[in-house]
C-alpha atoms as a PDB file:
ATOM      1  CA  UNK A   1      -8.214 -10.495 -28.313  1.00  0.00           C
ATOM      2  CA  UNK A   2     -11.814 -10.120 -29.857  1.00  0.00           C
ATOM      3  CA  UNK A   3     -14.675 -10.393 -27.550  1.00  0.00           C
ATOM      4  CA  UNK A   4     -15.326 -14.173 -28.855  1.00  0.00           C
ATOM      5  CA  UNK A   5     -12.106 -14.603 -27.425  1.00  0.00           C
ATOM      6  CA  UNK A   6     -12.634 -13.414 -24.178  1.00  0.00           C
ATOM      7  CA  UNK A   7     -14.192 -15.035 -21.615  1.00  0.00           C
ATOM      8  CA  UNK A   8     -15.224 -11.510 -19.459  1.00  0.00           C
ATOM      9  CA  UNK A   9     -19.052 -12.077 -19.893  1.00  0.00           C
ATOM     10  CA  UNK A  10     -19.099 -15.542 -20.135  1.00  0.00           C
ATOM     11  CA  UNK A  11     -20.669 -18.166 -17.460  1.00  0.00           C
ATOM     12  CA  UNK A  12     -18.941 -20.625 -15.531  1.00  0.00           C
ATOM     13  CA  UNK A  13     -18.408 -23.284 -13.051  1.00  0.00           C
ATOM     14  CA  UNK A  14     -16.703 -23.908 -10.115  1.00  0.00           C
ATOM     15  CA  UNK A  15     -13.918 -26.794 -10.353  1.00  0.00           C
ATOM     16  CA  UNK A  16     -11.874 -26.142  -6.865  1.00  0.00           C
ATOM     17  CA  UNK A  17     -13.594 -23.264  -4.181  1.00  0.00           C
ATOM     18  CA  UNK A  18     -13.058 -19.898  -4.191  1.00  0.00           C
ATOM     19  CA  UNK A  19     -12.491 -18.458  -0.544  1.00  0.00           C
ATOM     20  CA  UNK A  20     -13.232 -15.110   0.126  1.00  0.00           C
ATOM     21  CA  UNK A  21     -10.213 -12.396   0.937  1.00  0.00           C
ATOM     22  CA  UNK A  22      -9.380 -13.303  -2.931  1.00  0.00           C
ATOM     23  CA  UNK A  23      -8.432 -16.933  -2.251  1.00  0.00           C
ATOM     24  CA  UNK A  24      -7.725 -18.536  -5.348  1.00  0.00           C
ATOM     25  CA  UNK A  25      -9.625 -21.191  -6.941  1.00  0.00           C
ATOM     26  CA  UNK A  26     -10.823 -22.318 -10.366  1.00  0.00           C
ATOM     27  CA  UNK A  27     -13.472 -22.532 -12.760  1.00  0.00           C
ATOM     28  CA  UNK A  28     -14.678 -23.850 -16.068  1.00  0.00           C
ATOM     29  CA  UNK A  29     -15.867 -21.511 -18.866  1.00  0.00           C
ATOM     30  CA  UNK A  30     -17.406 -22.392 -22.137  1.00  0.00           C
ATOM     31  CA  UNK A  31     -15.712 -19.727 -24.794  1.00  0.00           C
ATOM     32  CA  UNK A  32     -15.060 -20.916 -27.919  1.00  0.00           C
ATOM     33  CA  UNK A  33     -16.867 -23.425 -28.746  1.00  0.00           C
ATOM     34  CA  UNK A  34     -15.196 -25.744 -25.913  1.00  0.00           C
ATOM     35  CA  UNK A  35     -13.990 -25.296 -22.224  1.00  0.00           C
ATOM     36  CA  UNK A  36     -10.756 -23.785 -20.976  1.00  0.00           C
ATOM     37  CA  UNK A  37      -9.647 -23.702 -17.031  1.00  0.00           C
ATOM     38  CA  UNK A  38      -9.107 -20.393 -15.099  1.00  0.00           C
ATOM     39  CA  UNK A  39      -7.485 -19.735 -11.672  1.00  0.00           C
ATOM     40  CA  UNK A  40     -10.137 -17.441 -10.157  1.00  0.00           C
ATOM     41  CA  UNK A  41     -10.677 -14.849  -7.604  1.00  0.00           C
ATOM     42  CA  UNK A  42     -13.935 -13.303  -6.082  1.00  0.00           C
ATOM     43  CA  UNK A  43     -14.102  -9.615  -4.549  1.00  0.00           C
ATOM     44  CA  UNK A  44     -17.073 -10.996  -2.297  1.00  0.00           C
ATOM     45  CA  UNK A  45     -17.308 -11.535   0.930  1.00  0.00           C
ATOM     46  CA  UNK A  46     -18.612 -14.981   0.708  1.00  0.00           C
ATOM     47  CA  UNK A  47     -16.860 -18.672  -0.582  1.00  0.00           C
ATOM     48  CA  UNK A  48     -18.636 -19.967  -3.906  1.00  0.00           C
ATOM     49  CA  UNK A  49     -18.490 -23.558  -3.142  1.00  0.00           C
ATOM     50  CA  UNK A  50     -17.671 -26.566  -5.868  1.00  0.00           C
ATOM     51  CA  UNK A  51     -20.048 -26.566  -8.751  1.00  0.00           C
ATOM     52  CA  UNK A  52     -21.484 -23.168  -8.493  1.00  0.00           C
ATOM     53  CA  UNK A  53     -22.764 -21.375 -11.579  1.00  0.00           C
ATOM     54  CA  UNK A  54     -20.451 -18.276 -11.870  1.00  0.00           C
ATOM     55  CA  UNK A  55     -19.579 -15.236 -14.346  1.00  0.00           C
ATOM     56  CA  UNK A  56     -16.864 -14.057 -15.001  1.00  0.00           C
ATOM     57  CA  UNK A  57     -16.408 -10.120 -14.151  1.00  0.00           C
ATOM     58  CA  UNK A  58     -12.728  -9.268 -15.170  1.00  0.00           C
ATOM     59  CA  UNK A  59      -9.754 -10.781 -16.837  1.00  0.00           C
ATOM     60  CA  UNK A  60      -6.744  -9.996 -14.517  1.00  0.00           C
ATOM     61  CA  UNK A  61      -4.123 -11.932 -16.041  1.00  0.00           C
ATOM     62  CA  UNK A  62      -4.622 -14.829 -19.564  1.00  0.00           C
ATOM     63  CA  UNK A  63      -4.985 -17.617 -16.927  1.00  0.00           C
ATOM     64  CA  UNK A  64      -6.181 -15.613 -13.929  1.00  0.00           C
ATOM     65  CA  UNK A  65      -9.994 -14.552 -13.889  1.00  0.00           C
ATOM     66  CA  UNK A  66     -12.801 -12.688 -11.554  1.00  0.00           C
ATOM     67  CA  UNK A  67     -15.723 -14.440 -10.440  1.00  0.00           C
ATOM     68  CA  UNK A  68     -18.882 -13.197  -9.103  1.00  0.00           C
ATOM     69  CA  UNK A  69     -22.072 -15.705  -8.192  1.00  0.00           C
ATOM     70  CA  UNK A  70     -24.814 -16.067 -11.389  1.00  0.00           C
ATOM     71  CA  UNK A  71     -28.050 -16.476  -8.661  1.00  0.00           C
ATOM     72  CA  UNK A  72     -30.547 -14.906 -10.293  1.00  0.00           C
ATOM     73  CA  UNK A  73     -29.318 -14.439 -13.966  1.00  0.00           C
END
């Protein structure tokens, strides 16, 4: 997978919450000149809520990403 490929990097939004304690949820990334659906995680302490701007951090699995909050980018 080439970087263009990956969507580590790339910013999101949230299409069902993400609890905290690693409750899964999901976002939508732009990558590749569309949009492709994620299950998602967070390693925060705190629930990013429906519609909130996110990055992803880490690929865990091809359908499976990690999430931290974009405030501030």
């Amino acid at each position: 997978m080439n970087d263009s490929d990956s969507p580590v990097g790339k910013f999101g939004r949230v299409t069902a919450q993400i609890g905290p304690g690693k409750k899964m949820g999901e976002v939508r990334v732009s990558i590749r000149g569309g949009t492709e659906d994620y299950l998602a995680v967070t390693t925060g302490d705190t629930a990013l809520e429906l519609n909130a701007m996110v990055i992803v951090t880490q690929l865990r699995s091809p359908r499976v990403v990690v999430v931290a909050a974009a405030w501030g980018m």
